[in-house]
C-alpha atoms as a PDB file:
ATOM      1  CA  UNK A   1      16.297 181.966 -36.553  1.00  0.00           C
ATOM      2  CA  UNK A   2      16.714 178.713 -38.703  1.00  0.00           C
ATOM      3  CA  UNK A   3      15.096 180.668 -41.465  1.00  0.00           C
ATOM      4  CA  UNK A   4      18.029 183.140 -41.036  1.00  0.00           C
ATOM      5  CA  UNK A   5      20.302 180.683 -41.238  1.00  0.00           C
ATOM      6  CA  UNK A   6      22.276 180.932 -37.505  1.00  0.00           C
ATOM      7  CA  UNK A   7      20.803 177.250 -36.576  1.00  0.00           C
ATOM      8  CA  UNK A   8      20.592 174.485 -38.828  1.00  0.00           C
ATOM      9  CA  UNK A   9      17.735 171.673 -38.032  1.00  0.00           C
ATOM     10  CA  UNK A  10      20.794 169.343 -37.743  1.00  0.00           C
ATOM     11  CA  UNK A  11      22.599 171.302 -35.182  1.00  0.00           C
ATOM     12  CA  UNK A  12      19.613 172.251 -33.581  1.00  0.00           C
ATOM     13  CA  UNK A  13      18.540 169.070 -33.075  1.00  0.00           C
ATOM     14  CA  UNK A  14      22.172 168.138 -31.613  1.00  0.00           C
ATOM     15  CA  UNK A  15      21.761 171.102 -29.029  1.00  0.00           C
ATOM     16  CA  UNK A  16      18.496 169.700 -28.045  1.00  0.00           C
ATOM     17  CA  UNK A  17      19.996 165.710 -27.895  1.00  0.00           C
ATOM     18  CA  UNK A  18      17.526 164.186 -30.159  1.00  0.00           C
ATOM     19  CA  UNK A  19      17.505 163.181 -33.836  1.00  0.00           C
ATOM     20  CA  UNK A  20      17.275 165.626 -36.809  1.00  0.00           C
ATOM     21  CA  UNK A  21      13.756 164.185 -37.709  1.00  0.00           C
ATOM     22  CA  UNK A  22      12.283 164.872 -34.690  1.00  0.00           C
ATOM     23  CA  UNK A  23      13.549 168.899 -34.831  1.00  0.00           C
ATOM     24  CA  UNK A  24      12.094 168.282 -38.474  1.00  0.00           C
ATOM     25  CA  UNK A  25       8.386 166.719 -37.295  1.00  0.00           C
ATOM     26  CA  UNK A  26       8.006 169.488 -34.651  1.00  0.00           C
ATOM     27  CA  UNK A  27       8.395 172.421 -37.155  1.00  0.00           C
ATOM     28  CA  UNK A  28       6.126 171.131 -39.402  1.00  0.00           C
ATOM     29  CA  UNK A  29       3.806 170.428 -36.328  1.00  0.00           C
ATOM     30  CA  UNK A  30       3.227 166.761 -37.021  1.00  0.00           C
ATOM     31  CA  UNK A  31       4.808 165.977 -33.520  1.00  0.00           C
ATOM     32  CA  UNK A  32       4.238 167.934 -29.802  1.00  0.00           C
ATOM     33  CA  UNK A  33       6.738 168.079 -27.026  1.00  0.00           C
ATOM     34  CA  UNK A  34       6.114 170.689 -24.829  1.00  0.00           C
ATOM     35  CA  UNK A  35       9.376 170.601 -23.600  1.00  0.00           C
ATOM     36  CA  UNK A  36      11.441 170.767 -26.511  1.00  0.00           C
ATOM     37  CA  UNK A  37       9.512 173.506 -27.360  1.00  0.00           C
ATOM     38  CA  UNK A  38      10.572 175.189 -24.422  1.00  0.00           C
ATOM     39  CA  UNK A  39      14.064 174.607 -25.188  1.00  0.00           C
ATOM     40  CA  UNK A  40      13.855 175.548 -28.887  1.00  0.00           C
ATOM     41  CA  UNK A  41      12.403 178.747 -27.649  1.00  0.00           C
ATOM     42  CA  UNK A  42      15.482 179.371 -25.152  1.00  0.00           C
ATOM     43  CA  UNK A  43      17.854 178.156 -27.678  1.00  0.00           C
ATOM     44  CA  UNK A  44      16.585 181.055 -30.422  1.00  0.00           C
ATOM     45  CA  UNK A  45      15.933 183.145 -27.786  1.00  0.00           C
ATOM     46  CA  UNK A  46      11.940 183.427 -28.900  1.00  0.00           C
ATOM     47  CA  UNK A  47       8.938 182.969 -27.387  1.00  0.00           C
ATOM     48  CA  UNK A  48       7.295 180.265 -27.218  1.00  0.00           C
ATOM     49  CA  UNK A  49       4.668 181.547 -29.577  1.00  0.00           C
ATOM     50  CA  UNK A  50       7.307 182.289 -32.096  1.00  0.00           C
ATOM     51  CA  UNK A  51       7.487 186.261 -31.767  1.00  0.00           C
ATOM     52  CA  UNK A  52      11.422 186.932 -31.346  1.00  0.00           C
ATOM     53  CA  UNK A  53      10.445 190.644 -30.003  1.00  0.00           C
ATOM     54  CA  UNK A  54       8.522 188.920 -26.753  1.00  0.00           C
ATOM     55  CA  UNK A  55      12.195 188.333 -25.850  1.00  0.00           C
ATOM     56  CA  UNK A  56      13.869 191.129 -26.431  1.00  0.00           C
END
């Protein structure tokens, strides 16, 4: 979804109520947060594995 361009890392991270760099450590995997994940995951409608069909 960010790749596709409907969420920016800015306005995800705005969405989510923390700072741009953190949206910007967890997708390159150099921080964990469970729970953001699990809101990332709602927010693009994916699983939390990453596979957008698991929610479709």
């Amino acid at each position: 979804m960010l790749e596709q361009g409907i969420y920016t890392q800015k306005a995800l991270a705005e969405k989510l109520g923390v700072n741009p760099s953190t949206v910007t450590r967890l997708l390159k995997g150099q921080r964990k947060s469970a729970r953001l994940e699990r809101q990332i995951a709602e927010i693009l409608d994916i699983a939390e594995n990453g596979d957008e069909s698991a929610k479709k």
